[in-house]
Protein backbone atom coordinates (compact mmCIF):
# COMPACT_ATOMS: atom_id res chain seq x y z
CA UNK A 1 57.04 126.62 -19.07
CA UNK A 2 60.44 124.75 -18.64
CA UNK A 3 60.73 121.64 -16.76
CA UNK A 4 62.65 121.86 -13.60
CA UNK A 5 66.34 119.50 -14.15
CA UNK A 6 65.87 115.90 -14.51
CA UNK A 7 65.83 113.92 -11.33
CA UNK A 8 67.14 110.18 -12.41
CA UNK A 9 65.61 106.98 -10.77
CA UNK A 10 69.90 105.62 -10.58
CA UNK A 11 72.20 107.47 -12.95
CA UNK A 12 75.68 105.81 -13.77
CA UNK A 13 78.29 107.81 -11.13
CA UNK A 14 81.71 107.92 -12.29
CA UNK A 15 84.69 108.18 -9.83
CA UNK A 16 88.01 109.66 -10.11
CA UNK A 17 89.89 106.15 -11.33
CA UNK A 18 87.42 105.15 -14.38
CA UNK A 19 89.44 106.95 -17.09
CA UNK A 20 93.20 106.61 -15.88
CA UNK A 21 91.99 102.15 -16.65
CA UNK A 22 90.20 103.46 -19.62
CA UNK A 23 93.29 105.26 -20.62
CA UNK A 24 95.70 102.97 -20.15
CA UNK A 25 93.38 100.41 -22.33
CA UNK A 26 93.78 102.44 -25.25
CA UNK A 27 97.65 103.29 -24.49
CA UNK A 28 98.50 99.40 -24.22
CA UNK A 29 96.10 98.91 -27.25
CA UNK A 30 93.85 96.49 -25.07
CA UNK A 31 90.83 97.46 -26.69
CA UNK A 32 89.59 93.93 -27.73
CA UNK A 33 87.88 91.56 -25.67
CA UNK A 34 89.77 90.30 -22.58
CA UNK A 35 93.34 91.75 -21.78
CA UNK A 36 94.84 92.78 -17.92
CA UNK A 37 91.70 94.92 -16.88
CA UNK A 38 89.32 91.92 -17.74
CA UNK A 39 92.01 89.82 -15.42
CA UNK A 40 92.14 92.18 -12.46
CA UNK A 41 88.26 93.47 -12.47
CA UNK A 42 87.49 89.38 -11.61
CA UNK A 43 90.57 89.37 -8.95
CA UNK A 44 88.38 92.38 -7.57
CA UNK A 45 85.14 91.05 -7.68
CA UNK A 46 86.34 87.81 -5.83
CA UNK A 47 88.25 90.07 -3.13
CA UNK A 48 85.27 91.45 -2.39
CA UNK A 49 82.76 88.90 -2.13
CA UNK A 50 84.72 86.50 -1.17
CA UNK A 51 83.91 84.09 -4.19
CA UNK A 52 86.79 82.00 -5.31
CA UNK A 53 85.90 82.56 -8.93
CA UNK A 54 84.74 85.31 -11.23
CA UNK A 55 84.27 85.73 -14.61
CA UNK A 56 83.35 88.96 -16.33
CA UNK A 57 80.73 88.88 -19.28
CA UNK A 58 78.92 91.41 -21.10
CA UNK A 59 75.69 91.30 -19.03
CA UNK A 60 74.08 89.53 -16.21
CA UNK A 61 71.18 87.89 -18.37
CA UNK A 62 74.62 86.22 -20.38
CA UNK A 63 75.51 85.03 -16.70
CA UNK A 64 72.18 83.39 -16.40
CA UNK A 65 71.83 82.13 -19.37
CA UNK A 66 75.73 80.29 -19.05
CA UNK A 67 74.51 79.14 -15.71
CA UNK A 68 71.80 77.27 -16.59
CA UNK A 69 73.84 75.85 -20.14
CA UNK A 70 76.31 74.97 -17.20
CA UNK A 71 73.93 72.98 -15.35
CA UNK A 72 73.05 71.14 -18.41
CA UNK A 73 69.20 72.85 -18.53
CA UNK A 74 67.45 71.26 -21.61
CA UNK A 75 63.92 71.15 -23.23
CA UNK A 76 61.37 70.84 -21.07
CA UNK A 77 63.11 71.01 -17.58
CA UNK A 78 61.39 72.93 -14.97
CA UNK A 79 63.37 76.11 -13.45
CA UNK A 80 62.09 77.55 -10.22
CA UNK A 81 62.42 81.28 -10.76
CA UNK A 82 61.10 83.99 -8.18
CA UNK A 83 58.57 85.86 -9.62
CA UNK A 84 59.04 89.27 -8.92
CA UNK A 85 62.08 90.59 -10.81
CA UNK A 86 62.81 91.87 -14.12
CA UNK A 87 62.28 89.77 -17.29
CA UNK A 88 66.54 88.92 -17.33
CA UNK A 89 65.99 86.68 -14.79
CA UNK A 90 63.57 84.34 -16.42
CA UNK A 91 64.37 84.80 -20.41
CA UNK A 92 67.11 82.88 -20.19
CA UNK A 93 65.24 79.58 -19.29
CA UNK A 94 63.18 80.16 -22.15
CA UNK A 95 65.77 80.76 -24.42
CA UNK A 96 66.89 76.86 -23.69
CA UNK A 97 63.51 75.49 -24.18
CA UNK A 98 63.12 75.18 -20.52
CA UNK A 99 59.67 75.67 -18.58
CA UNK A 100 60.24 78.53 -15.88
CA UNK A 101 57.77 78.07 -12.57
CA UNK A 102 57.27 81.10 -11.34
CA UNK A 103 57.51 81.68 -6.99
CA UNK A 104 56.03 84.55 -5.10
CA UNK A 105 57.43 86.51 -2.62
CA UNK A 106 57.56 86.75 1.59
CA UNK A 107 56.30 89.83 2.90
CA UNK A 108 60.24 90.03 4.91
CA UNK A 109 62.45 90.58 1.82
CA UNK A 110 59.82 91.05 -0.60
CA UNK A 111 61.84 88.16 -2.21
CA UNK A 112 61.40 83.75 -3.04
CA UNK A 113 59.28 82.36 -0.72
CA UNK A 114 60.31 79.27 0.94
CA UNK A 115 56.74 77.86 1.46
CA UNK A 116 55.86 78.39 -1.62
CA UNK A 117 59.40 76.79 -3.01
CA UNK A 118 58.84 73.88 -1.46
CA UNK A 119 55.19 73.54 -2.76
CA UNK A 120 56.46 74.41 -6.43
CA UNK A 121 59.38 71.48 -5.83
CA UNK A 122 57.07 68.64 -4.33
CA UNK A 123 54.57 69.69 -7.13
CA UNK A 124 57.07 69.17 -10.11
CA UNK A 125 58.31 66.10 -8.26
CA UNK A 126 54.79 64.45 -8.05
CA UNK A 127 54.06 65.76 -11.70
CA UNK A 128 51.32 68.32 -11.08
CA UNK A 129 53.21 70.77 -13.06
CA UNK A 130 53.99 68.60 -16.14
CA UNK A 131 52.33 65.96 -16.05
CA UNK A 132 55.35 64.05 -15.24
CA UNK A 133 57.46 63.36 -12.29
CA UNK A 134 60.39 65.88 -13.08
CA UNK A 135 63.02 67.11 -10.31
CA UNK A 136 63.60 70.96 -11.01
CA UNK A 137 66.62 71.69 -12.97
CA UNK A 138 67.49 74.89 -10.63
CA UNK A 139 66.04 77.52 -8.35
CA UNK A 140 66.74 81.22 -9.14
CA UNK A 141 66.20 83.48 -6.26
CA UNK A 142 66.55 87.48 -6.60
CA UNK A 143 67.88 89.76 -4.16
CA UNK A 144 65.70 92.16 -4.90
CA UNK A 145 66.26 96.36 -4.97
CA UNK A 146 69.77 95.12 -2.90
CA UNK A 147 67.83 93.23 0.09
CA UNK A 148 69.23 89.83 0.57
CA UNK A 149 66.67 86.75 0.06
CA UNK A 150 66.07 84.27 2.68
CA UNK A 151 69.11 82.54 1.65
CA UNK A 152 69.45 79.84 4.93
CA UNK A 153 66.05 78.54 4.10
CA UNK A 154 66.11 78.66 0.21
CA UNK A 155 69.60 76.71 0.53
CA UNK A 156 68.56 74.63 3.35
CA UNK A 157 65.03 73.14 0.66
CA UNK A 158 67.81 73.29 -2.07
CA UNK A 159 69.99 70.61 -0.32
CA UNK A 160 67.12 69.01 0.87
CA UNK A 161 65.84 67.87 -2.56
CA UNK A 162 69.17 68.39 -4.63
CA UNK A 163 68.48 71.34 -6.75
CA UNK A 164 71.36 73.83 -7.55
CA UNK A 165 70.54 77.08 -7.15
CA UNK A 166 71.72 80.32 -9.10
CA UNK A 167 71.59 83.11 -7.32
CA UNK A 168 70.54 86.09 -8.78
CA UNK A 169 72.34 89.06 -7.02
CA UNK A 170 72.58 91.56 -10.13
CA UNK A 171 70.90 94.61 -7.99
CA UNK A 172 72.85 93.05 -4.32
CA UNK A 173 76.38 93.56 -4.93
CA UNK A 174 77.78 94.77 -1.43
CA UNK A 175 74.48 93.19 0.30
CA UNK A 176 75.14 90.73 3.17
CA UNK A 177 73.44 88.62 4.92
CA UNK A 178 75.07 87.66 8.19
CA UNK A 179 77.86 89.16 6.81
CA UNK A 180 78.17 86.76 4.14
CA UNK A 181 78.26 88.62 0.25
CA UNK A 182 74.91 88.09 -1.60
CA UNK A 183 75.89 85.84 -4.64
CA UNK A 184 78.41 83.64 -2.89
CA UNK A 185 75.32 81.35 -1.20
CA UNK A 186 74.29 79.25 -4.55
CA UNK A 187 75.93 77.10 -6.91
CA UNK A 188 76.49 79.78 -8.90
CA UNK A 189 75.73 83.76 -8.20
CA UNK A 190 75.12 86.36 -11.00
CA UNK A 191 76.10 90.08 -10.86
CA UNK A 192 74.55 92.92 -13.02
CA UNK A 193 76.76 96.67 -13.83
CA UNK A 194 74.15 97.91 -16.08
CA UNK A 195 73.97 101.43 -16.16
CA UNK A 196 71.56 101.74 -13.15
CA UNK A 197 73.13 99.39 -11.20
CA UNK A 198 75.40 100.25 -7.60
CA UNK A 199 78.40 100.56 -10.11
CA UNK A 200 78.38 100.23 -13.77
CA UNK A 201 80.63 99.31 -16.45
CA UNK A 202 78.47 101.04 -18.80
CA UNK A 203 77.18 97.57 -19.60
CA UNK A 204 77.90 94.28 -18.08
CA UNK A 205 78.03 91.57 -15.37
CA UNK A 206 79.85 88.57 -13.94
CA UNK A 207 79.62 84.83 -12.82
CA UNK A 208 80.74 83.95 -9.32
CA UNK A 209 81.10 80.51 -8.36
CA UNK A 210 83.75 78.46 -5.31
CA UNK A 211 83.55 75.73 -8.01
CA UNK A 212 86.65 76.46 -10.67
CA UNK A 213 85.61 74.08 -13.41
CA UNK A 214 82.22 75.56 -13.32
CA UNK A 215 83.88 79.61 -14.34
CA UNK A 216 86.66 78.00 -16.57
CA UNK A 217 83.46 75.71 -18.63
CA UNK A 218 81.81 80.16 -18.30
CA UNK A 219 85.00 81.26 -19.86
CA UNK A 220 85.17 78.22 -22.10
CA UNK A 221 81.07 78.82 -23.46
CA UNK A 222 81.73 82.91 -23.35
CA UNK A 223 84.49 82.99 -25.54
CA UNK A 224 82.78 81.17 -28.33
CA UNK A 225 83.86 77.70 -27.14
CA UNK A 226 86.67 77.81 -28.85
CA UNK A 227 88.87 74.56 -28.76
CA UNK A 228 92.54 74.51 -27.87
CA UNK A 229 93.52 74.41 -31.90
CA UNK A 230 96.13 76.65 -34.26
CA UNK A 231 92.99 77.26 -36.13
CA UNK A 232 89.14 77.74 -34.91
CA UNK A 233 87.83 74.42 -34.27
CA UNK A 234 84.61 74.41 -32.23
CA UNK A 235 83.31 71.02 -30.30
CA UNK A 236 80.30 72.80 -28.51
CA UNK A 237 78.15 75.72 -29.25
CA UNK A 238 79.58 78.91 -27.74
CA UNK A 239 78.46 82.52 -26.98
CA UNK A 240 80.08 85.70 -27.88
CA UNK A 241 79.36 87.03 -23.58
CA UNK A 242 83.01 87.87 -22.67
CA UNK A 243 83.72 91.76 -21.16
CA UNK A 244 86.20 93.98 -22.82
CA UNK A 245 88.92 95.04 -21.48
CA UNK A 246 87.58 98.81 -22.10
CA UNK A 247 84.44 98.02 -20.02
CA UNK A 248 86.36 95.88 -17.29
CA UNK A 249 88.77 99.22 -16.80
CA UNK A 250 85.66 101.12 -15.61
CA UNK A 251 84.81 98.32 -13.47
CA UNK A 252 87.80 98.38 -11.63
CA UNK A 253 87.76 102.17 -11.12
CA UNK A 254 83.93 101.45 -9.78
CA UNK A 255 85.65 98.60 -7.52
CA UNK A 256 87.57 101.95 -5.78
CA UNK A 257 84.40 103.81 -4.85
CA UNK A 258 82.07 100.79 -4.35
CA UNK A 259 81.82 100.73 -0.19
CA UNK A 260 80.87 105.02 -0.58
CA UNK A 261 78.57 103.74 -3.05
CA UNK A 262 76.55 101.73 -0.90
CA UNK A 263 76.95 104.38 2.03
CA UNK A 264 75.36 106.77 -0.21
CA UNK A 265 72.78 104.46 -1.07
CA UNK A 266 71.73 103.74 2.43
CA UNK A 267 71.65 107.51 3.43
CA UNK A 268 69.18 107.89 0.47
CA UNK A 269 66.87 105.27 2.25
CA UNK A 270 67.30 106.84 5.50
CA UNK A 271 66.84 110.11 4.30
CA UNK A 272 63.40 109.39 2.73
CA UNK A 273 62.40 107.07 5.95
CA UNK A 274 62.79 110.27 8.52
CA UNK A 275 61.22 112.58 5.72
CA UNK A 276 57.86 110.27 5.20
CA UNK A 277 58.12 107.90 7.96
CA UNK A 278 55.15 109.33 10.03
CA UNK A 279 53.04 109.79 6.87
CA UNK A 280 50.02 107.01 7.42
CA UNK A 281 49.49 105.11 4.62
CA UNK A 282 53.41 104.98 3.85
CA UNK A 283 55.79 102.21 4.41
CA UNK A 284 59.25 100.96 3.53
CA UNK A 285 61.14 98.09 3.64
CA UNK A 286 63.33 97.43 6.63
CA UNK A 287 65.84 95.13 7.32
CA UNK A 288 65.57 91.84 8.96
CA UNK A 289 68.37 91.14 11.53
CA UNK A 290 71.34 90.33 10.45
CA UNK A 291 70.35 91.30 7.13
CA UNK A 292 72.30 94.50 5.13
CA UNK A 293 71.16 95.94 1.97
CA UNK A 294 72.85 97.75 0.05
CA UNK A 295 69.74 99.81 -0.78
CA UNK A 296 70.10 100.00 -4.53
CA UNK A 297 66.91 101.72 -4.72
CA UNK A 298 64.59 102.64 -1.79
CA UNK A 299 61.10 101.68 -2.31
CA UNK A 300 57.69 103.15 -0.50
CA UNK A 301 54.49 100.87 -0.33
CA UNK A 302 51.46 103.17 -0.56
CA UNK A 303 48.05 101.68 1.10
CA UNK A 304 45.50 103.84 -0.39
CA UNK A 305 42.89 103.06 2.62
CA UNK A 306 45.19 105.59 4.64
CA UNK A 307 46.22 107.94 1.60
CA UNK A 308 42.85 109.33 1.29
CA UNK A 309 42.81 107.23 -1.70
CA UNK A 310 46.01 108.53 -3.21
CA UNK A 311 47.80 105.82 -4.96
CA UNK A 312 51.39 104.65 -6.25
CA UNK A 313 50.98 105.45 -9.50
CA UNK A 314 49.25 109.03 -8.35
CA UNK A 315 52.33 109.56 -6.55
CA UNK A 316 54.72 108.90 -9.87
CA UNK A 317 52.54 111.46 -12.01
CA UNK A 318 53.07 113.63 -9.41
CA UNK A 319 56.34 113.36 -9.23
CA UNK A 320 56.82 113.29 -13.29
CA UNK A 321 55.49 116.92 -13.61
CA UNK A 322 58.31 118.17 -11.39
CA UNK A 323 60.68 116.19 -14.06
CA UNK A 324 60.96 113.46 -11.13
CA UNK A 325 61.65 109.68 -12.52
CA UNK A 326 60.06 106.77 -10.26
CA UNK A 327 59.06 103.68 -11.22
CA UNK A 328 56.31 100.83 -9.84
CA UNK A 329 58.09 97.97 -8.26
CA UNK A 330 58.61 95.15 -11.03
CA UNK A 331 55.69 93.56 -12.25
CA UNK A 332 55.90 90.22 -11.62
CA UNK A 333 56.42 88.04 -13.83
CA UNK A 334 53.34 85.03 -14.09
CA UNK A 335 51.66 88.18 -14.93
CA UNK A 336 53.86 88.98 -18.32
CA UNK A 337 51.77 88.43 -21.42
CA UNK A 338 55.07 86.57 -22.32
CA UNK A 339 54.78 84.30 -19.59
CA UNK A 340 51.12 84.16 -19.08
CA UNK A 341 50.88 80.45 -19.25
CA UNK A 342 53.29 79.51 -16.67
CA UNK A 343 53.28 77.94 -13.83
CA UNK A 344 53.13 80.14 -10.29
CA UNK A 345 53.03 79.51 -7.09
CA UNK A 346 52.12 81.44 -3.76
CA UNK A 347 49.72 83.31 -2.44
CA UNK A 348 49.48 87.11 -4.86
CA UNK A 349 51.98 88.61 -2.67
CA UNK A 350 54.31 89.91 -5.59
CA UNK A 351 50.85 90.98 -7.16
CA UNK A 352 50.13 93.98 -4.12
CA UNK A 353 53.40 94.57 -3.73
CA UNK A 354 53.20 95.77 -7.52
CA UNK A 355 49.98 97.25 -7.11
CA UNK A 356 51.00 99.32 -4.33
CA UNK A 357 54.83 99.61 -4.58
CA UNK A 358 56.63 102.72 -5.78
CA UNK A 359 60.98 103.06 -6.58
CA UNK A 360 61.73 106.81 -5.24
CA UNK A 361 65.07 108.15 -7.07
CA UNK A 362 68.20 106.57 -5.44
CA UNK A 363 71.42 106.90 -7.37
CA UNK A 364 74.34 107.85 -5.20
CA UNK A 365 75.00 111.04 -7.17
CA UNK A 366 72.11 112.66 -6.16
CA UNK A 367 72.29 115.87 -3.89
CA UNK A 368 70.79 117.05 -0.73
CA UNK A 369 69.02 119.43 -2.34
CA UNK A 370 67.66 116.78 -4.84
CA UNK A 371 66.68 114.61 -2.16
CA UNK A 372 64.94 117.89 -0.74
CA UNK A 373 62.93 118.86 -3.88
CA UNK A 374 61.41 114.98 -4.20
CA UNK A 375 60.30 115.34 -0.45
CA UNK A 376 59.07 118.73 -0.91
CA UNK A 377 57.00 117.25 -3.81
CA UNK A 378 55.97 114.18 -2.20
CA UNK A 379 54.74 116.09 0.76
CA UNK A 380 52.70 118.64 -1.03
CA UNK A 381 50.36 115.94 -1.90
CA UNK A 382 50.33 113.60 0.65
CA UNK A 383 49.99 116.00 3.93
């Protein structure tokens, strides 16, 4: 018996503009790191945000990871990091010897929790975390699946006890939140153009600051650190994290088609909402007001109670023997083996939401009668 075609969670989608930058890469010869496309792919990433600064790197765990060296994260600091996300968001304050403190999430956004922020910061600041009296170093919040975090009171607690915060917007580019871009809010915001991601640049991502010494120190630290010399002297430790100019070339191609991207993206969510919105038992995740997503993927929360005990991960087998990829919502991460003795805050929030959370297939190539076949398939078992 064959399988039916593959149905992708978010496959890359190319435009028409990709290859003509590609193209003219490999005519110029700009196939080594950095070069024109590298130039103009940031001067299109800050158009659009609105960020003063970009700088393009090879992935958004390298933004991270500069942001933190950037903010002079050491040994031992403590790093406020929401808890649900994937593991890029948190690595990188291990891989500087730093403590990450873990945050659940509000039942809104799905996203950092300002209660339990400001219980995490008054803890390390009182030294129940460490043992000693320790300001946090930072506060990462995620925008997570494209919805925008509760950014006026996460900024608001961040001014309030002097914390910089990096925002972590690597599944929210062309996500607002009172029409202000998601990763302009912090100190710092990180972008993401992994393959799955809104737009891709096969692999990928970018640091956006208003602060200019903070992306010319990203440039500085991505390009090796090398000093201003005839020869290669080095003063600091650097990281090989810059974007070709091969890579940035698709980016700005992506750039052209990025607004239809999101539009697709939200017609996926609506889509699925009028299909299974009356189904009992099913849920999704709707926007606050004055919130916009850019619904990078749309995501169902499945009570069993009202399922007649069918849950999430029933639902994804079912969906798997029609050749249908979906995934469980991220498991969060206080409950990684890697990260099981960290610190966490909140109230299990992130943990249901896991439990009971399902990603339906959302790229913004996908086809009406795609779209049709998952609903067909979801419906067959759940009415």
């Amino acid at each position: 018996m064959s399988l039916s075609p593959k149905i992708w969670l978010s496959s890359p989608h190319m435009g028409p503009s990709e290859i003509k930058y590609v193209q003219e890469a490999f005519a110029t010869n700009w196939i080594a790191p950095l070069g024109p496309h590298v130039d103009g792919f940031e001067k299109d990433l800050e158009d659009f945000t609105g960020a003063k600064h970009a700088a393009a790197l090879s992935s958004g765990t390298a933004a991270i990871h500069l942001a933190l060296v950037i903010l002079g994260v050491k040994p031992g600091d403590l790093v406020l990091c929401q808890s649900m996300t994937f593991s890029a968001s948190a690595n990188p304050i291990s891989y500087l010897g730093a403590i990450p403190v873990f945050i659940d999430s509000e039942k809104d956004t799905w996203n950092m929790c300002p209660q339990a922020l400001e219980e995490a910061i008054v803890a390390c600041k009182s030294g129940k975390v460490s043992g000693k009296a320790q300001k946090p170093a930072a506060i990462i919040p995620v925008h997570l699946y494209g919805m925008p975090a509760k950014m006026d009171a996460i900024m608001e607690l961040a001014k309030k006890y002097e914390v910089p915060v990096i925002e972590d917007a690597a599944e929210a580019l062309g996500s607002t939140w009172h029409g202000q871009a998601c990763g302009t809010f912090g100190d710092m915001g990180v972008l993401s153009f992994n393959g799955n991601k809104i737009i891709t640049t096969s692999g990928g991502g970018a640091l956006l600051s208003d602060k200019e010494w903070m992306i010319k120190k990203a440039r500085f630290l991505a390009t090796q650190a090398r000093d201003e010399a005839p020869h290669y002297q080095h003063s600091h430790i650097g990281y090989n994290y810059r974007m070709s100019n091969v890579l940035a070339g698709i980016g700005r191609g992506q750039m052209e088609v990025l607004k239809e991207r999101v539009t697709l993206r939200r017609r996926n969510y609506e889509f699925y909402k009028n299909a299974l919105g009356d189904i009992s038992g099913i849920s999704f995740l709707e926007e606050p007001n004055g919130y916009f997503s850019n619904r990078w993927l749309t995501c169902i929360l499945v009570n069993p109670g009202k399922t007649k005990g069918i849950n999430r991960e029933t639902i994804r087998l079912h969906l798997a023997e029609d050749n249908i990829e979906s995934r469980p919502l991220w498991k969060p991460m206080h409950l990684q083996p890697v990260f099981m003795n960290a610190p966490y805050f909140g109230k299990k929030l992130a943990e249901s939401l896991f439990d009971n959370g399902l990603c339906l297939p959302s790229g913004s190539n996908l086809t009406e009668e795609n779209l049709e076949r998952v609903i067909s398939k979801l419906k067959m078992l759940l009415t």
